[in-house]
Protein backbone atom coordinates (compact mmCIF):
# COMPACT_ATOMS: atom_id res chain seq x y z
CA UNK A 1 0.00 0.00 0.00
CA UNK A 2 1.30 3.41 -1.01
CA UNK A 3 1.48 5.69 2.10
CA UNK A 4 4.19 8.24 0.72
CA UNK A 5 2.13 9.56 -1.84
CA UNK A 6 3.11 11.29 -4.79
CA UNK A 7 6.71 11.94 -5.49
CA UNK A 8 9.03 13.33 -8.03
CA UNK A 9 11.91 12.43 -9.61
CA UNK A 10 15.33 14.56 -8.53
CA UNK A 11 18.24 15.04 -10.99
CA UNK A 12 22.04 15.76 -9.52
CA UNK A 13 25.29 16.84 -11.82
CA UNK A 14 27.61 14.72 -10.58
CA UNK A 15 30.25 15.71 -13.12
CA UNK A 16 31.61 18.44 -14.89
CA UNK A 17 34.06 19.38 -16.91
CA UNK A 18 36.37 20.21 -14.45
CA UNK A 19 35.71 17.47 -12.40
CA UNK A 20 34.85 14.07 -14.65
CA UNK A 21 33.98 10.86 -14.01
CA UNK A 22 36.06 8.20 -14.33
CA UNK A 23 34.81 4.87 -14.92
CA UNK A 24 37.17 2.04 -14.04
CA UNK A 25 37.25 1.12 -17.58
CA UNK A 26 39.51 4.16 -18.11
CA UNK A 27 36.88 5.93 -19.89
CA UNK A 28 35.47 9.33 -18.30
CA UNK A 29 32.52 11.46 -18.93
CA UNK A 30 32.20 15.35 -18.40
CA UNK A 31 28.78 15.46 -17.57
CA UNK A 32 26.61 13.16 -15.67
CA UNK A 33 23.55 13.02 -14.19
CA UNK A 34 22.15 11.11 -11.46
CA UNK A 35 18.23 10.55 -11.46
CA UNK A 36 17.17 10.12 -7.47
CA UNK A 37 14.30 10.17 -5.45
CA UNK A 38 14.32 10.09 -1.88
CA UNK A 39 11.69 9.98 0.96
CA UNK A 40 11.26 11.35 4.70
CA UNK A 41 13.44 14.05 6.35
CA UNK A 42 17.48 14.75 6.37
CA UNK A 43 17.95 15.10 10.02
CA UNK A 44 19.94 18.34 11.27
CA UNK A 45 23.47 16.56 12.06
CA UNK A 46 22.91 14.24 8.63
CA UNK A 47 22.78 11.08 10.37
CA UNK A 48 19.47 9.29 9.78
CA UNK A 49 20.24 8.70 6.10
CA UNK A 50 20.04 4.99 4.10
CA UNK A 51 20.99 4.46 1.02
CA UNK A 52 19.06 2.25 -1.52
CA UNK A 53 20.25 0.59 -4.30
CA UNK A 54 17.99 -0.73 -6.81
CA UNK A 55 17.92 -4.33 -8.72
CA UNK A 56 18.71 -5.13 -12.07
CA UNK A 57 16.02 -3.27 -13.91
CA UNK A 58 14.85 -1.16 -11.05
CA UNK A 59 14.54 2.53 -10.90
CA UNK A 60 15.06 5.25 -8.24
CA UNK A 61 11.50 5.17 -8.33
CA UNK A 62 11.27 3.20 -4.98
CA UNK A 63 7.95 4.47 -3.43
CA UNK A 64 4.75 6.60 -3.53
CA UNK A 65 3.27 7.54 -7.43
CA UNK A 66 5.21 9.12 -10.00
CA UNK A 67 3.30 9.45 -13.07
CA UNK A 68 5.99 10.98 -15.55
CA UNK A 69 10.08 11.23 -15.11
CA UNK A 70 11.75 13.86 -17.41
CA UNK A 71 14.81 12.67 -19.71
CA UNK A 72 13.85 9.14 -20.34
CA UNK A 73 11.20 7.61 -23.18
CA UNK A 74 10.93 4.26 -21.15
CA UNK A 75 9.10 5.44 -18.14
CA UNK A 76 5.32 3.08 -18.66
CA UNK A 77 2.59 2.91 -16.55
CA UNK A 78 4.45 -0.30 -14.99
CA UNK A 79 6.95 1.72 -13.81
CA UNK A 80 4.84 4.73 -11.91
CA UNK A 81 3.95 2.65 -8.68
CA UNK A 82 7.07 2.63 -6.38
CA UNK A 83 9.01 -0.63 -6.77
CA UNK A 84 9.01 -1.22 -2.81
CA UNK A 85 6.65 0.55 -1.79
CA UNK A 86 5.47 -2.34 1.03
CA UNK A 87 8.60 -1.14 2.61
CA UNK A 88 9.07 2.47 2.71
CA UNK A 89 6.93 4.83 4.79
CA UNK A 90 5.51 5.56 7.89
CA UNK A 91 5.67 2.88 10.32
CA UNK A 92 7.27 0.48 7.38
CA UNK A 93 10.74 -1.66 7.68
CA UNK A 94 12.58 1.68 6.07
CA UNK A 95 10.52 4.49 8.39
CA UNK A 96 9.69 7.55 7.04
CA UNK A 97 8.80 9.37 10.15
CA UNK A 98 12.81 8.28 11.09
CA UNK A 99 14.64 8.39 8.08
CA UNK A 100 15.78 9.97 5.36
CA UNK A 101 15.72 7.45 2.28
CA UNK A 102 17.52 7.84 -0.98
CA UNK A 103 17.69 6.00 -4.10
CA UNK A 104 19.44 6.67 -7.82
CA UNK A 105 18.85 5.40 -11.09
CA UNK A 106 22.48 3.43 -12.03
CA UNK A 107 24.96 5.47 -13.84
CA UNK A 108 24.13 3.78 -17.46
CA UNK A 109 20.60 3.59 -16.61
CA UNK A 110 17.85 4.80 -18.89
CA UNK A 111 15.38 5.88 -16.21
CA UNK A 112 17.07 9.65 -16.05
CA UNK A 113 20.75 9.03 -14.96
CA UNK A 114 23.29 9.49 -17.54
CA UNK A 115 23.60 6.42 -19.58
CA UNK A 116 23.68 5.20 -23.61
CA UNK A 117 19.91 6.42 -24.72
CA UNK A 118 21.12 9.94 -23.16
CA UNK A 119 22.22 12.44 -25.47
CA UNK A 120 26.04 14.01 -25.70
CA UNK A 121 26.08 16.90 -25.27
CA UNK A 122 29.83 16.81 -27.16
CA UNK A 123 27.76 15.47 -30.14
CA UNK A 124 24.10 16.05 -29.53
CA UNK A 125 23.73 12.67 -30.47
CA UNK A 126 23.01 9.70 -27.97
CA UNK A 127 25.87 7.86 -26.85
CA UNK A 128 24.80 4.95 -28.16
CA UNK A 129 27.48 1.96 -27.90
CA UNK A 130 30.23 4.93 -27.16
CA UNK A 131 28.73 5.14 -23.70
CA UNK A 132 31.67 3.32 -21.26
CA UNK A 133 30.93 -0.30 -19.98
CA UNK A 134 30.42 0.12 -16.45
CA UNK A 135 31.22 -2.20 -13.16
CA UNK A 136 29.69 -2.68 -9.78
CA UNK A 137 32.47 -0.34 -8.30
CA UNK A 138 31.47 2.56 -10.73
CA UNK A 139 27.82 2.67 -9.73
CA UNK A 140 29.00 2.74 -6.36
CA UNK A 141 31.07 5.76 -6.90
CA UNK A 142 28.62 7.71 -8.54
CA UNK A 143 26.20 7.37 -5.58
CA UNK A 144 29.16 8.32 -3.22
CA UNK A 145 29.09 11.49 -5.55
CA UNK A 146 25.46 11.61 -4.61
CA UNK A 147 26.15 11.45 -1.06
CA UNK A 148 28.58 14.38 -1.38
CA UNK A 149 25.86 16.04 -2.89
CA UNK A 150 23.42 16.08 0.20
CA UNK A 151 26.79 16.66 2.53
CA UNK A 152 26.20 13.07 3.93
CA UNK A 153 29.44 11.88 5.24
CA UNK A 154 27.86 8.97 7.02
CA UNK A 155 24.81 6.59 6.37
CA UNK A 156 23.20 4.76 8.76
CA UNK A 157 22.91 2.06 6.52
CA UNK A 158 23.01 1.04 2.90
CA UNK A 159 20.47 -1.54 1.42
CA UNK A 160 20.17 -3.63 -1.74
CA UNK A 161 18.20 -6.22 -3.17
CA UNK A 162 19.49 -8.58 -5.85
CA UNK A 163 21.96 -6.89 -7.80
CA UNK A 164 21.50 -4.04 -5.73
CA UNK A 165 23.23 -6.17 -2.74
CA UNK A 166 26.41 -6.14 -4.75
CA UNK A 167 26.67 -2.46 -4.60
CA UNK A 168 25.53 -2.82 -1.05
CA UNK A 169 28.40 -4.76 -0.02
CA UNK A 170 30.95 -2.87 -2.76
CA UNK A 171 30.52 0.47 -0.67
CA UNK A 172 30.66 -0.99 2.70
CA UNK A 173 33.82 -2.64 2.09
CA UNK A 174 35.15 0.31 -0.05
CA UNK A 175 33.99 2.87 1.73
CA UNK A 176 33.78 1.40 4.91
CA UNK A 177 33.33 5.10 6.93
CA UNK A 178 30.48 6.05 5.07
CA UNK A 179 27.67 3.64 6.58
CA UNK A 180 27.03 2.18 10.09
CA UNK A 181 24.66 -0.95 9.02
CA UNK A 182 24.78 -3.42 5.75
CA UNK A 183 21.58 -4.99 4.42
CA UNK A 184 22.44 -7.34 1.81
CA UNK A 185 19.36 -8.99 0.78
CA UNK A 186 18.79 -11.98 -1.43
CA UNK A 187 22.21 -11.27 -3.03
CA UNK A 188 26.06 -13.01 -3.28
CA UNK A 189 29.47 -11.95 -3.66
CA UNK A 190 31.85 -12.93 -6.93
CA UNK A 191 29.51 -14.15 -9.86
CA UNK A 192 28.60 -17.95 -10.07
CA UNK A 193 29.28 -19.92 -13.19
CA UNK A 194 25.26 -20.49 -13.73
CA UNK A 195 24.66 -17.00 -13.65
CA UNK A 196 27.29 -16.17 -16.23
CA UNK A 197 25.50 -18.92 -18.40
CA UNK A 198 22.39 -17.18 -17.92
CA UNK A 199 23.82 -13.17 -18.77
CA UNK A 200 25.58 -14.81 -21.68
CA UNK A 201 22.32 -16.19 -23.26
CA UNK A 202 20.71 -12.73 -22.49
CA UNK A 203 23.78 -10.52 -24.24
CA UNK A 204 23.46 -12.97 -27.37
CA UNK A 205 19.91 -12.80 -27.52
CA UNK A 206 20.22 -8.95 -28.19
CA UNK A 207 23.48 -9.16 -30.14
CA UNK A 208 21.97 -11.62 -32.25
CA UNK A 209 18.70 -9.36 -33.19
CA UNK A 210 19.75 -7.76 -36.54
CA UNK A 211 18.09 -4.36 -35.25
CA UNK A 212 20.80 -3.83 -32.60
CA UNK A 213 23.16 -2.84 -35.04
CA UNK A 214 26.11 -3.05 -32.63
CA UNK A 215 24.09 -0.69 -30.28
CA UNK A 216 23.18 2.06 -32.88
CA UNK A 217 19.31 1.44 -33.40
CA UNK A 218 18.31 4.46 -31.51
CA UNK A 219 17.40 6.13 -35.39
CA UNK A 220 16.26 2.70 -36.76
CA UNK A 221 14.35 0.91 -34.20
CA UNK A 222 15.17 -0.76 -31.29
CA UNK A 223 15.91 -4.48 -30.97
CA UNK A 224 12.84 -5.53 -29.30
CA UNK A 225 12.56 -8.96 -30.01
CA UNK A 226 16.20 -9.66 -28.35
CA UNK A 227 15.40 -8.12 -25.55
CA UNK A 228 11.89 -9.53 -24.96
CA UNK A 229 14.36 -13.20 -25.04
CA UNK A 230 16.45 -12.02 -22.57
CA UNK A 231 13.57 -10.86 -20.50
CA UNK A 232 11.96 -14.33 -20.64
CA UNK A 233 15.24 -15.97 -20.23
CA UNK A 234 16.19 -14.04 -17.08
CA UNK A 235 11.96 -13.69 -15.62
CA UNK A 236 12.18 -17.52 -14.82
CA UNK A 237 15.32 -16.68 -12.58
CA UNK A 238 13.14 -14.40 -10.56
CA UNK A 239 9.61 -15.85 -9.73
CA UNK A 240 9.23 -19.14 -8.38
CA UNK A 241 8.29 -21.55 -11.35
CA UNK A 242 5.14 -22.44 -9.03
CA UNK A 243 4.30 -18.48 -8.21
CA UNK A 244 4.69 -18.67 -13.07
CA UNK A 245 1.97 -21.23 -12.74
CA UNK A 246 -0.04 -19.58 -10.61
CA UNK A 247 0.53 -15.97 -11.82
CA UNK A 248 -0.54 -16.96 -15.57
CA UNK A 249 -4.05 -16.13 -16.67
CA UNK A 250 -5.79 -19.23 -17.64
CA UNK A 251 -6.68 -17.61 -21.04
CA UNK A 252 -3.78 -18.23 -23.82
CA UNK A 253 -3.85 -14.97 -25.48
CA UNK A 254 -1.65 -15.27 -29.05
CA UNK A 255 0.70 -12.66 -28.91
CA UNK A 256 0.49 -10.06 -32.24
CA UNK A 257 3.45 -7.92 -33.77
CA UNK A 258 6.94 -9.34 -32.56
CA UNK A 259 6.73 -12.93 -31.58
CA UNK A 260 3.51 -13.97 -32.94
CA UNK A 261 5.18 -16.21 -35.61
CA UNK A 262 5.18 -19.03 -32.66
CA UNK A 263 1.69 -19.95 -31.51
CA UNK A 264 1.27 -20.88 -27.45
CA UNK A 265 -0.13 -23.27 -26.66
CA UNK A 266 -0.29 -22.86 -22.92
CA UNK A 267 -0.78 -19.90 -20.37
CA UNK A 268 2.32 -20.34 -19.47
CA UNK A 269 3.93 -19.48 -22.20
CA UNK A 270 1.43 -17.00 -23.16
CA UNK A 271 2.38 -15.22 -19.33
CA UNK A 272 6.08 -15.70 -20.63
CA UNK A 273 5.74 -13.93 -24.35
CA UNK A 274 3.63 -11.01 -22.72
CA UNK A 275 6.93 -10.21 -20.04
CA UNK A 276 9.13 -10.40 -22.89
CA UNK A 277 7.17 -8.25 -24.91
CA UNK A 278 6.04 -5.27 -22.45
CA UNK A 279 9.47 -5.16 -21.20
CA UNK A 280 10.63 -3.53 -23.96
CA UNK A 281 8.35 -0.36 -23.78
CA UNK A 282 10.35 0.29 -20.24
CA UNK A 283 13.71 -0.56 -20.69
CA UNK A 284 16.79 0.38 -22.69
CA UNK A 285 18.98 -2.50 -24.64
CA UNK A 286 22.19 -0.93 -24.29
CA UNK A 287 21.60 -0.65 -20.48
CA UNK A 288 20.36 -4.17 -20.36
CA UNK A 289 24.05 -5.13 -21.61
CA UNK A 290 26.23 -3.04 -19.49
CA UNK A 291 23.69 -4.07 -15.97
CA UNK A 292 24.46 -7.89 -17.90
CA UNK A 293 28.16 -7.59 -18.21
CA UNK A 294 28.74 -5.51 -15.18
CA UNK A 295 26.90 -8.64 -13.20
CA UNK A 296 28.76 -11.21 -14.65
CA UNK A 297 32.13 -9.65 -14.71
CA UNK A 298 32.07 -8.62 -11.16
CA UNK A 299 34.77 -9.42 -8.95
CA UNK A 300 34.20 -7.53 -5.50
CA UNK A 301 37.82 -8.53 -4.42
CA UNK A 302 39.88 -7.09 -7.19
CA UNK A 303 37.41 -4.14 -7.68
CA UNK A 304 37.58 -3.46 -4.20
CA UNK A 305 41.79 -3.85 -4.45
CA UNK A 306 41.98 -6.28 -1.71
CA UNK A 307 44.19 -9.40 -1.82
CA UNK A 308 41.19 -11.55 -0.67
CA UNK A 309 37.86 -11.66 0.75
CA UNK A 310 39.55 -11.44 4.29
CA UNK A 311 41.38 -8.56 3.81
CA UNK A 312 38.02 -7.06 1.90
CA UNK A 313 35.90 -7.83 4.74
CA UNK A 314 38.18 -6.55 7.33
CA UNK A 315 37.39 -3.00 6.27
CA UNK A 316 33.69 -3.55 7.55
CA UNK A 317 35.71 -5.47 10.75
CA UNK A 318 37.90 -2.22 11.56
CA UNK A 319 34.49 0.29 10.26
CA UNK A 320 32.38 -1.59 13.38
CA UNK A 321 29.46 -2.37 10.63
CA UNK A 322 26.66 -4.72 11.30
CA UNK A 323 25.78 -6.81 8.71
CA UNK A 324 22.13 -8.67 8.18
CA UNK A 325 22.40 -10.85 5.20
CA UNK A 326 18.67 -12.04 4.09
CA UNK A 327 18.71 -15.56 1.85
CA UNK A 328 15.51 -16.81 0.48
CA UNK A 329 15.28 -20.37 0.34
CA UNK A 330 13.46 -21.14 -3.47
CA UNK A 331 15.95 -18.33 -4.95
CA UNK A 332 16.34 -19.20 -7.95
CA UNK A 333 18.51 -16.13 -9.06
CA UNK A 334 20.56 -15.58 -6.02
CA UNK A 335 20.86 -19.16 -4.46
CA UNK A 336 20.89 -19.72 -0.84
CA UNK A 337 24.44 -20.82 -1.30
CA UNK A 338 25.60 -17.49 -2.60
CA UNK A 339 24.92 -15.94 0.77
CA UNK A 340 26.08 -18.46 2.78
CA UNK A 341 29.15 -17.95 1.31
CA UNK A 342 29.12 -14.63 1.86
CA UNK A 343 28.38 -15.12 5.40
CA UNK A 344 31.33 -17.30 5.98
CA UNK A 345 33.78 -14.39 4.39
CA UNK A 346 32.38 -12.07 6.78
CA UNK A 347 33.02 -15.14 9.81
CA UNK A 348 36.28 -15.25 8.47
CA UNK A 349 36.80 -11.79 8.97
CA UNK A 350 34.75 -11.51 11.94
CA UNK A 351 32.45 -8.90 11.27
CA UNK A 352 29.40 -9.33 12.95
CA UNK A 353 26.24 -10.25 11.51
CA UNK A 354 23.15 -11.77 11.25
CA UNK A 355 22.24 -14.19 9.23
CA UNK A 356 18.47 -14.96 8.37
CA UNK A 357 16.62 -17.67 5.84
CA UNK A 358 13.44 -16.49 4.57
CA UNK A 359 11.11 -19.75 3.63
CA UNK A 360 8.86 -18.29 0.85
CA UNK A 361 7.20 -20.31 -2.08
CA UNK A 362 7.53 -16.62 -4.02
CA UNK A 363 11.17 -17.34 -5.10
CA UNK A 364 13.51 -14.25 -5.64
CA UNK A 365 10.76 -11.81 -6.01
CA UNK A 366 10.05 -12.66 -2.14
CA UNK A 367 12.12 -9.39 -1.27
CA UNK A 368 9.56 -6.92 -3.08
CA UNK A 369 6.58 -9.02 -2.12
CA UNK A 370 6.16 -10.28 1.60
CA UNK A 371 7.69 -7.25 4.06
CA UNK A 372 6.08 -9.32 7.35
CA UNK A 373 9.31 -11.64 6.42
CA UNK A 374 12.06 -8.70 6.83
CA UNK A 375 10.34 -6.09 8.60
CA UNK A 376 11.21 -6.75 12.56
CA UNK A 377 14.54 -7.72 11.57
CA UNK A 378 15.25 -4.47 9.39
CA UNK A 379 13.58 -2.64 11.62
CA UNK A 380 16.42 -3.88 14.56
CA UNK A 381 19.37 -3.64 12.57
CA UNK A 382 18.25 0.06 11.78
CA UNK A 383 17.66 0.59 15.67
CA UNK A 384 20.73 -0.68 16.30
CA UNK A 385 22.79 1.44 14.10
CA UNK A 386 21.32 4.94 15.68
CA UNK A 387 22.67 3.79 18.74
């Protein structure tokens, strides 16, 4: 239930000509912008902040309504409802009436930050596939930028789901005096071999679609059918293949335009063709590779410039964070071994945390779905921290 309301959509310069960005790829930009939103007050010493990171093809649009976001074509009605909304607000796991909430579209986004479908202003063209490839580490420092922004030196705590965990746990352990808590939720460390698999099939799927045209279709038409494949190829990662079942309308609707060449002959794959195929109305190709390769490429010990998790970790050791790492036990993205193994790097390093299974038959998705599951313990951590 929405109880923040409506909200807008913030945009931050986070670079300039005299000050650029510098992607780890060696590439830098002189202007970028950083789309946020963020909800409840900024407390007068700066200290009751959290910072949110987003999942794979989340927004900064976390909570409330937000019918229309300027500099981006991809904003749908799917995207106007706040992505966790059953979390943020008054009296929720992420308290409005205490804290001051922030969340930023990814550098290389397409929901407002600076990213390929944005247009150079060097060129007054859109970057297109000149826009740099872009790591866990860089998304990271472009929110620090944000931070810098508000004058936050500190966070309470910083939070991610999914892919947003990595960056969760890539500024705690690279900026380890910035935040006070960690919640990692539903998310792993270094990259498992499946999951490589599975971002592989989802870069060829676009590569392969003859209107990519190596990332220059934003004149001719974007590759929609590869990216409606990689949607379907990564949706059965994140619902439960019961919660598919279930979710599918009875009714086998026979998809027109793209896709309709194949004929379903189930509701399942009738639920499957329609994610594919409304996906790409809200979402940006060339982001959907560099959130792809940035996932499977990511290393959080040599991006972090450690010589192993130990000596990562220890920065969160010597910072005095708390962890509370969340696993869900039908995962089918994140698997509950990814965060046991990232538990047992932070035992290693002895940095406390706590370490809870959620039992949901909701799969991944469980995280935006069932708050009564992380609330209390959220809600602790967070007490905790203001301590």
């Amino acid at each position: 239930m929405n109880t923040v309301g409506d909200v807008q959509t913030q945009f931050a310069t986070i670079a300039t000509p005299e000050n650029p960005f510098l992607f780890r790829s060696g590439e830098s930009l002189d202007h970028v912008e950083i789309a946020f939103e963020t909800y409840g007050e900024l407390n007068g010493d700066r200290s009751n902040a959290i910072l949110l990171f987003h999942a794979f093809s989340g927004s900064q649009h976390a909570a409330g309504f937000n019918p229309k976001v300027e500099k981006t074509p991809f904003w749908t009605p799917e995207c106007e409802e706040g992505w966790w909304d059953l979390f943020i607000g008054p009296g929720k796991a992420l308290d409005t009436e205490k804290y001051f909430i922030i969340c930023a579209n990814y550098v290389g986004g397409c929901y407002g930050s600076t990213g390929p479908s944005s247009i150079n202003p060097d060129t007054g063209e859109r970057y297109g596939s000149k826009f740099p490839r872009i790591t866990v580490r860089d998304l990271v420092e472009s929110q620090i930028r944000l931070l810098d922004h508000f004058e936050i030196d500190q966070l309470l705590a910083v939070v991610g789901p999914s892919t947003g965990g990595l960056s969760c746990v890539s500024l705690a352990t690279n900026y380890p005096e910035r935040t006070r808590a960690v919640i990692p939720i539903a998310t792993g460390t270094r990259t498992t071999v499946l999951n490589r698999i599975i971002l592989l099939e989802q870069i060829l799927a676009i590569e392969n679609d003859p209107m990519f045209r190596a990332g220059e279709y934003y004149e001719t038409g974007a590759p929609e059918t590869g990216l409606g494949l990689a949607r379907m190829i990564s949706h059965k990662t994140f619902v439960h293949l019961d919660a598919i079942e279930r979710r599918a309308n009875k009714e086998v609707k026979q998809p027109v335009g793209r896709f309709s060449w194949y004929q379903a002959h189930d509701h399942v794959e009738s639920y499957m063709l329609h994610q594919g195929k409304k996906f790409t109305d809200r979402f940006d190709a060339n982001t959907y590779l560099r959130i792809c390769e940035m996932w499977s490429r990511h290393n959080p010990v040599e991006e972090g410039g450690a010589s192993d998790p130990i000596d990562l970790f220890s920065r969160s050791r010597e910072a005095g964070h708390e962890y509370l790492v969340f696993s869900i036990d039908e995962d089918y993205c994140f698997y509950p071994e990814e965060q046991a193994a990232l538990v047992e790097q932070l035992k290693e390093a002895e940095v406390p945390h706590l370490f809870l299974t959620v039992h949901s038959e909701k799969g991944h998705d469980s995280f935006l779905l069932e708050p009564e599951l992380y609330t209390p313990h959220i809600r602790q951590v967070l007490e905790n921290a203001g301590i």
